[in-house]
PDB file of N, CA and C in Angstrom:
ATOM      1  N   UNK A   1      -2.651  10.252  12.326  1.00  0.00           N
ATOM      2  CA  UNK A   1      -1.553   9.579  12.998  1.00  0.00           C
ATOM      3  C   UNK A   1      -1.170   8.309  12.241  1.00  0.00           C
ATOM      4  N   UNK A   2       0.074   7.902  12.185  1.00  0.00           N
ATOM      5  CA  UNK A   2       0.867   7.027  11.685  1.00  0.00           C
ATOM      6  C   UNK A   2       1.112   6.029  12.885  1.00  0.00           C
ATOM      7  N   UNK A   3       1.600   4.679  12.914  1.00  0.00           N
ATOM      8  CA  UNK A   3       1.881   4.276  13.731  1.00  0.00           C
ATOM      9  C   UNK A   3       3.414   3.356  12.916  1.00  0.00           C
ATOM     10  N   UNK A   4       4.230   3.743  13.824  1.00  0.00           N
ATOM     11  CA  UNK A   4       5.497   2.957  13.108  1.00  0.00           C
ATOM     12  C   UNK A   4       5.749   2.303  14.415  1.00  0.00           C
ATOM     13  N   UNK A   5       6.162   0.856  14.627  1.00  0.00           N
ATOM     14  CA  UNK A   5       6.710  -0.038  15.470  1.00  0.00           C
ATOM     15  C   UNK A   5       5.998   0.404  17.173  1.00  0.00           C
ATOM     16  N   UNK A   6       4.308   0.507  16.809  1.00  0.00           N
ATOM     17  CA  UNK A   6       3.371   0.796  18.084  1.00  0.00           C
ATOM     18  C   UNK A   6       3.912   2.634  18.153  1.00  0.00           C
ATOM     19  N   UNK A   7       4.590   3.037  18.078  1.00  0.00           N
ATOM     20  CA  UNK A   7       5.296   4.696  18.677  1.00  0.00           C
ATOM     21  C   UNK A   7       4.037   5.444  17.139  1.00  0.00           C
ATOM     22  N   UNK A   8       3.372   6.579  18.113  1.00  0.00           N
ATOM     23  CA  UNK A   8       2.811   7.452  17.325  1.00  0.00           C
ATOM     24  C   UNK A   8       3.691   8.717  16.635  1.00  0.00           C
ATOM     25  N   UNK A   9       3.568   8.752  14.896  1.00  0.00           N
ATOM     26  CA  UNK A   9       3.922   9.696  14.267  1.00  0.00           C
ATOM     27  C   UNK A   9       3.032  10.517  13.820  1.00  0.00           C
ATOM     28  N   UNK A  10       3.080  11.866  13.440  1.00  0.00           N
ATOM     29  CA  UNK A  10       1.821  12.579  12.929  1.00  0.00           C
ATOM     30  C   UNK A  10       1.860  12.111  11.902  1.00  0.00           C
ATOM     31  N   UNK A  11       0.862  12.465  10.843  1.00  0.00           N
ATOM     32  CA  UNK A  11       0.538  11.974   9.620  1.00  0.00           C
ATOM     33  C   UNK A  11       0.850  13.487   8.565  1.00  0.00           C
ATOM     34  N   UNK A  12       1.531  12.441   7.817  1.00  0.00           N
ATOM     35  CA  UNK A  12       2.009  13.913   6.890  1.00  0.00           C
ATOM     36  C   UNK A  12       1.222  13.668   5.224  1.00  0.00           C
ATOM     37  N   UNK A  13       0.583  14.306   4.777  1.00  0.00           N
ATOM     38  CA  UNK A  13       0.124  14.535   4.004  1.00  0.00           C
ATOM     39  C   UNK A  13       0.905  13.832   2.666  1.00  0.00           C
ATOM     40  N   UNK A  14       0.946  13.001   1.431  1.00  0.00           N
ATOM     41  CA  UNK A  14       2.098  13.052   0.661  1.00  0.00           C
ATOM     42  C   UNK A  14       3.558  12.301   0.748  1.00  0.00           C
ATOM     43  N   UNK A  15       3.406  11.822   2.086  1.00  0.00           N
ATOM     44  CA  UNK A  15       4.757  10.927   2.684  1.00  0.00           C
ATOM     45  C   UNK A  15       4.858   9.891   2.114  1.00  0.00           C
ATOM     46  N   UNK A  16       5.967   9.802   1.724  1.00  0.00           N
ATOM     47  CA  UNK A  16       6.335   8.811   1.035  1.00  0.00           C
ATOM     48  C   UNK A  16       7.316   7.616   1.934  1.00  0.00           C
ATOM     49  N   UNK A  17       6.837   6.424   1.720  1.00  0.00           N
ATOM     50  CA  UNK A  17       7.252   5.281   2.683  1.00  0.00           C
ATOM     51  C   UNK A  17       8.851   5.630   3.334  1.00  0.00           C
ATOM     52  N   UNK A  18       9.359   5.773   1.701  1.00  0.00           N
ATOM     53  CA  UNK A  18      10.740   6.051   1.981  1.00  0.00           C
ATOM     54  C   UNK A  18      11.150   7.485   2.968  1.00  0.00           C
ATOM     55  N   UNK A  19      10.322   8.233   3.167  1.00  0.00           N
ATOM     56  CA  UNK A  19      10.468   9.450   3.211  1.00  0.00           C
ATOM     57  C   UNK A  19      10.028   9.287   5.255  1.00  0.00           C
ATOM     58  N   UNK A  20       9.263   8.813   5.414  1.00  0.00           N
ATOM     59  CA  UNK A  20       9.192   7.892   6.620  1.00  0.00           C
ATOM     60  C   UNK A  20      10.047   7.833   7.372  1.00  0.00           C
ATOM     61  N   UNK A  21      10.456   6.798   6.565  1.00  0.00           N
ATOM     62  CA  UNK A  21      11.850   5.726   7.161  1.00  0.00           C
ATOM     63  C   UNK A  21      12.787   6.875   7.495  1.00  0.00           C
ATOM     64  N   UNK A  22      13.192   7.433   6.635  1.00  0.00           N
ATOM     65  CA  UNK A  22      13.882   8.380   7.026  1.00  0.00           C
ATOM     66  C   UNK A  22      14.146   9.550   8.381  1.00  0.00           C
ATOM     67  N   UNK A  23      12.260   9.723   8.115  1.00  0.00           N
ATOM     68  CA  UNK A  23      12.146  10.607   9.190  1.00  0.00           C
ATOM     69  C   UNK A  23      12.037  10.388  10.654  1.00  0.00           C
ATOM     70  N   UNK A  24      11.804   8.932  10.546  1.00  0.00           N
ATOM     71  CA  UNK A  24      12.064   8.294  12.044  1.00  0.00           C
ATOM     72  C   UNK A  24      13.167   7.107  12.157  1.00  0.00           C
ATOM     73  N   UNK A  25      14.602   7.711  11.488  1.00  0.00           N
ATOM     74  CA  UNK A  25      15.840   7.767  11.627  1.00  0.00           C
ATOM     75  C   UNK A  25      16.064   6.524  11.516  1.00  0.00           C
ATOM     76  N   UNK A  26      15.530   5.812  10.055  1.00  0.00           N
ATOM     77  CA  UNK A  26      15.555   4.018  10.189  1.00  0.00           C
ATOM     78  C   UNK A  26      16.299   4.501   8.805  1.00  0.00           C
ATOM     79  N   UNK A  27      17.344   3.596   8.396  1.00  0.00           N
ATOM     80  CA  UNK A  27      18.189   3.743   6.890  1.00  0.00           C
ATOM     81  C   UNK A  27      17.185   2.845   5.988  1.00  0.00           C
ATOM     82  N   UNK A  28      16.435   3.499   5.420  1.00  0.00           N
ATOM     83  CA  UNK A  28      15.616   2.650   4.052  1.00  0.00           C
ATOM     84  C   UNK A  28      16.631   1.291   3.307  1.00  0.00           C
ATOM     85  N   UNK A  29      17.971   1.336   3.674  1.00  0.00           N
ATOM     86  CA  UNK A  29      18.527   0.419   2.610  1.00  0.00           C
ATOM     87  C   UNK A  29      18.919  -0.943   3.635  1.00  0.00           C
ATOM     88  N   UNK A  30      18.611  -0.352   4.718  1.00  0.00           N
ATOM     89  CA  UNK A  30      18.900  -1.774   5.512  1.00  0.00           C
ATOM     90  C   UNK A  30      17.151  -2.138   6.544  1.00  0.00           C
ATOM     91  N   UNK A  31      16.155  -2.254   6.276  1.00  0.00           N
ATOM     92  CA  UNK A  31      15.244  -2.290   6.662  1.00  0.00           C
ATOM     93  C   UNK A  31      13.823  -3.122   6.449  1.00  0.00           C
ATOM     94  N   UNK A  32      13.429  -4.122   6.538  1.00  0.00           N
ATOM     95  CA  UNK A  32      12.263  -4.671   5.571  1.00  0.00           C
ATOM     96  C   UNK A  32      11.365  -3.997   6.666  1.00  0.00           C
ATOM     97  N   UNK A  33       9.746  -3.861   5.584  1.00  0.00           N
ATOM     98  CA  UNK A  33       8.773  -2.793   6.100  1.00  0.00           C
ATOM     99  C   UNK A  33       7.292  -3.492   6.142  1.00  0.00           C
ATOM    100  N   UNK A  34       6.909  -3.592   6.952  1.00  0.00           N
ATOM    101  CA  UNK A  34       5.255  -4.061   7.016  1.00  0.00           C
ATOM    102  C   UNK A  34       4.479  -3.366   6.910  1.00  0.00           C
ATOM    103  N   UNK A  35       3.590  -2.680   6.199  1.00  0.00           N
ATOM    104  CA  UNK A  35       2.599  -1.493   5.883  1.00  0.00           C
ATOM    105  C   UNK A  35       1.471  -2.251   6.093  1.00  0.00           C
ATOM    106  N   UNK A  36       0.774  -1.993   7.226  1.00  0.00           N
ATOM    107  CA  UNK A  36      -0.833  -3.003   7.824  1.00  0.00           C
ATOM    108  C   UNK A  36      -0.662  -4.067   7.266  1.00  0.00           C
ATOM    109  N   UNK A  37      -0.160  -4.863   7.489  1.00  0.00           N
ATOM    110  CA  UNK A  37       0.626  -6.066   7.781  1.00  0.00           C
ATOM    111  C   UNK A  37       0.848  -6.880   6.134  1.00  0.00           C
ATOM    112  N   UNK A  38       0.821  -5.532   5.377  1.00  0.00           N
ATOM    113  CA  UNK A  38       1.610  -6.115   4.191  1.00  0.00           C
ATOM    114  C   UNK A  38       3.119  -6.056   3.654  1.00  0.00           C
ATOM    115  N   UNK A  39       3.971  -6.630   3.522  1.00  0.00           N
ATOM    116  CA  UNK A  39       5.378  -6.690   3.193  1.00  0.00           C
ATOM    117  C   UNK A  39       5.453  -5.901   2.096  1.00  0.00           C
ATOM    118  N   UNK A  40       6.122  -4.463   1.989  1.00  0.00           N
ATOM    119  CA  UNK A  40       6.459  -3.589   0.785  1.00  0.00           C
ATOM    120  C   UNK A  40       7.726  -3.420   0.346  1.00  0.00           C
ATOM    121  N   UNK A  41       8.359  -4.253  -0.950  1.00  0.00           N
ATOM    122  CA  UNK A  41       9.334  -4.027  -1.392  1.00  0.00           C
ATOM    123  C   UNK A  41      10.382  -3.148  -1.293  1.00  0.00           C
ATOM    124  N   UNK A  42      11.560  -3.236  -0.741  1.00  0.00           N
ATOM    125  CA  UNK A  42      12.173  -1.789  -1.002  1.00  0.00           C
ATOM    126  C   UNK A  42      12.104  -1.093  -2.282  1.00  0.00           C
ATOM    127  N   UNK A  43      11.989  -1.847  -3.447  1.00  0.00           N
ATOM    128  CA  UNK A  43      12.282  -0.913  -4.638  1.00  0.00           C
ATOM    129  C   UNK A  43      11.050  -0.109  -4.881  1.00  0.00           C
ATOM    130  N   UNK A  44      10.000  -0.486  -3.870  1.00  0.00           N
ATOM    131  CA  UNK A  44       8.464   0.155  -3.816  1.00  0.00           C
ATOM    132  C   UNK A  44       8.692   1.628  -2.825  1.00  0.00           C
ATOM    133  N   UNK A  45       9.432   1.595  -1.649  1.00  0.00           N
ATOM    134  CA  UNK A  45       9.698   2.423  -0.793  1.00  0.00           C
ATOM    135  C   UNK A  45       9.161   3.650  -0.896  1.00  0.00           C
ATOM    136  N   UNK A  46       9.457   4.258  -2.405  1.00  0.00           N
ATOM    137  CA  UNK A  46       9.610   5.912  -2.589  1.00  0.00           C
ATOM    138  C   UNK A  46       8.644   6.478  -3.491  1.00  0.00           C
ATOM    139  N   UNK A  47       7.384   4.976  -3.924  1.00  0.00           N
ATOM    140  CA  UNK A  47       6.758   5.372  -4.612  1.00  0.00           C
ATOM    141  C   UNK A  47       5.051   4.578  -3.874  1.00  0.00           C
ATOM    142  N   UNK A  48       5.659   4.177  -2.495  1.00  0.00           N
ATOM    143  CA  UNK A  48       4.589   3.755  -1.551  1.00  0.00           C
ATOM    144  C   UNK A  48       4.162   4.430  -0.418  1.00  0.00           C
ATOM    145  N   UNK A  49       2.517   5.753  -0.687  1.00  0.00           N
ATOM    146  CA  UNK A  49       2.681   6.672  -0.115  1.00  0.00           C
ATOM    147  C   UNK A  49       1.908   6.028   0.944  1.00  0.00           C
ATOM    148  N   UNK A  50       1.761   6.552   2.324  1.00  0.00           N
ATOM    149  CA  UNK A  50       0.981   6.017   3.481  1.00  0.00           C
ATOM    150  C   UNK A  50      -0.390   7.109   3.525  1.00  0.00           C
ATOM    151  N   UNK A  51      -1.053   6.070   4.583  1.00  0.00           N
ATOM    152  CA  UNK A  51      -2.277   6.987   4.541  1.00  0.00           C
ATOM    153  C   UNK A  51      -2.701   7.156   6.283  1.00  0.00           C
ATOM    154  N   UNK A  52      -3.354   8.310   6.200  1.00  0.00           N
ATOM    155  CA  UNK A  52      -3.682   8.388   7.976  1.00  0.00           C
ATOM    156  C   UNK A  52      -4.192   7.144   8.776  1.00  0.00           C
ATOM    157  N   UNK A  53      -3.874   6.556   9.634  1.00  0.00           N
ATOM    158  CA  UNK A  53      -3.772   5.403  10.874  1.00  0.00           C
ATOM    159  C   UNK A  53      -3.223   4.267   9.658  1.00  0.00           C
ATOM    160  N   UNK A  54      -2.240   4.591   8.805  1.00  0.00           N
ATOM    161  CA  UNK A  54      -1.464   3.247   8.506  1.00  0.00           C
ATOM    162  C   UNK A  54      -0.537   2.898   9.625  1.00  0.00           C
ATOM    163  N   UNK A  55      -0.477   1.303   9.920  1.00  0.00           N
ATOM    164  CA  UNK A  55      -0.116   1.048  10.692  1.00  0.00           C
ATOM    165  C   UNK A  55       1.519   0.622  10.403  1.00  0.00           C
ATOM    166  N   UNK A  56       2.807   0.515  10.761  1.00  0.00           N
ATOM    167  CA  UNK A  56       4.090   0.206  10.214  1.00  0.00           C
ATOM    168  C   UNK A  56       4.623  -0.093  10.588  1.00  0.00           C
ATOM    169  N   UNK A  57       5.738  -1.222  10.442  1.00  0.00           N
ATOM    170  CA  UNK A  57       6.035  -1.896  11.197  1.00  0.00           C
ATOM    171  C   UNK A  57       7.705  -2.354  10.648  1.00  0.00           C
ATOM    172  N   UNK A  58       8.749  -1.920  11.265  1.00  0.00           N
ATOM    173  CA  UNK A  58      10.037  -1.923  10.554  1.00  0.00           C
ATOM    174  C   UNK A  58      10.827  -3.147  11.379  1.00  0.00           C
ATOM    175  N   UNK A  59      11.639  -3.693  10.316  1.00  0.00           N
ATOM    176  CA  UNK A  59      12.588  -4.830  10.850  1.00  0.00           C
ATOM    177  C   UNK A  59      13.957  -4.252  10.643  1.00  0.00           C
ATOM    178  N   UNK A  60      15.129  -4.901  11.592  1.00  0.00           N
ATOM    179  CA  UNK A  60      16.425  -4.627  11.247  1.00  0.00           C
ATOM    180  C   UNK A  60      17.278  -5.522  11.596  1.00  0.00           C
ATOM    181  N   UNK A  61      17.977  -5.747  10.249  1.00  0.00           N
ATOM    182  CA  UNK A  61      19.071  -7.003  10.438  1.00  0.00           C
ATOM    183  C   UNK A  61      19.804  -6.764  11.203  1.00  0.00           C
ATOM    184  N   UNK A  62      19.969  -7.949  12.184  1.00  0.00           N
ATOM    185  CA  UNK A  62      21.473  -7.857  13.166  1.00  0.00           C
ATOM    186  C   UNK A  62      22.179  -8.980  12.800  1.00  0.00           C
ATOM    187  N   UNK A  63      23.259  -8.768  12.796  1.00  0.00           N
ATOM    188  CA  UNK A  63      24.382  -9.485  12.582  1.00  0.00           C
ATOM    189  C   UNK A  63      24.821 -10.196  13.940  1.00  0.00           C
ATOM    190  N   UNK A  64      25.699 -11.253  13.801  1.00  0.00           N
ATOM    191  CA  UNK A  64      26.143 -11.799  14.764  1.00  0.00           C
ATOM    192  C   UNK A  64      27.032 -12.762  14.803  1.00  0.00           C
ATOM    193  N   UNK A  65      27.575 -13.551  15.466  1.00  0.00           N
ATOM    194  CA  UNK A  65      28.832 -14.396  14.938  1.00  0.00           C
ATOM    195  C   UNK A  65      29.306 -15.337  16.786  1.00  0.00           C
TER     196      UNK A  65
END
Protein backbone atom coordinates (compact mmCIF):
# COMPACT_ATOMS: atom_id res chain seq x y z
CA UNK A 1 0.00 0.00 0.00
CA UNK A 2 0.85 3.53 -0.97
CA UNK A 3 -0.42 6.28 0.93
CA UNK A 4 -1.07 9.55 -1.09
CA UNK A 5 -2.62 12.61 0.97
CA UNK A 6 -3.61 9.85 4.15
CA UNK A 7 -6.21 7.94 1.17
CA UNK A 8 -4.87 4.27 0.62
CA UNK A 9 -3.52 3.24 -2.95
CA UNK A 10 -2.40 -0.30 -3.81
CA UNK A 11 1.13 -0.54 -4.47
CA UNK A 12 2.15 -1.11 -7.93
CA UNK A 13 5.20 -2.70 -8.60
CA UNK A 14 7.60 -0.25 -10.94
CA UNK A 15 5.42 3.02 -10.47
CA UNK A 16 6.78 5.69 -11.29
CA UNK A 17 6.13 9.01 -9.15
CA UNK A 18 4.93 10.55 -12.22
CA UNK A 19 2.93 7.68 -13.14
CA UNK A 20 1.14 8.06 -9.63
CA UNK A 21 0.21 11.39 -9.94
CA UNK A 22 -1.43 10.54 -12.73
CA UNK A 23 -3.19 7.67 -11.58
CA UNK A 24 -4.80 9.39 -8.76
CA UNK A 25 -5.95 12.13 -11.18
CA UNK A 26 -3.41 14.95 -9.82
CA UNK A 27 -1.73 16.85 -13.20
CA UNK A 28 2.14 16.19 -12.50
CA UNK A 29 2.78 19.77 -14.02
CA UNK A 30 0.89 21.67 -11.53
CA UNK A 31 1.71 19.81 -8.24
CA UNK A 32 4.70 19.88 -5.64
CA UNK A 33 5.20 16.24 -4.05
CA UNK A 34 6.39 15.07 -0.59
CA UNK A 35 7.69 11.43 -0.81
CA UNK A 36 8.07 10.48 3.28
CA UNK A 37 8.44 13.79 3.91
CA UNK A 38 11.03 14.51 1.33
CA UNK A 39 10.39 17.29 -1.38
CA UNK A 40 10.93 15.56 -5.03
CA UNK A 41 11.62 17.71 -7.87
CA UNK A 42 9.32 17.68 -10.68
CA UNK A 43 12.04 17.13 -13.20
CA UNK A 44 12.69 13.93 -10.81
CA UNK A 45 8.88 12.83 -11.15
CA UNK A 46 9.30 10.06 -13.90
CA UNK A 47 12.43 8.78 -12.86
CA UNK A 48 11.35 8.66 -8.92
CA UNK A 49 10.05 5.16 -8.41
CA UNK A 50 8.00 4.56 -4.99
CA UNK A 51 8.24 1.77 -2.79
CA UNK A 52 5.53 -0.26 -0.73
CA UNK A 53 4.10 1.98 2.48
CA UNK A 54 5.76 5.14 0.80
CA UNK A 55 4.04 7.66 2.26
CA UNK A 56 2.86 10.92 -0.31
CA UNK A 57 1.85 13.75 0.05
CA UNK A 58 0.63 16.24 -2.90
CA UNK A 59 0.19 20.09 -2.89
CA UNK A 60 -1.90 22.28 -5.29
CA UNK A 61 -1.63 25.80 -6.22
CA UNK A 62 -4.70 27.89 -5.86
CA UNK A 63 -4.97 30.97 -7.23
CA UNK A 64 -6.83 33.84 -5.98
CA UNK A 65 -7.33 37.53 -6.28
Amino acid sequence: MIKVNAKELSFVENESLYDLLERANFNPDFVAVEVDEELVKRENYKDYFLQDGSKVEVFSFVGGG
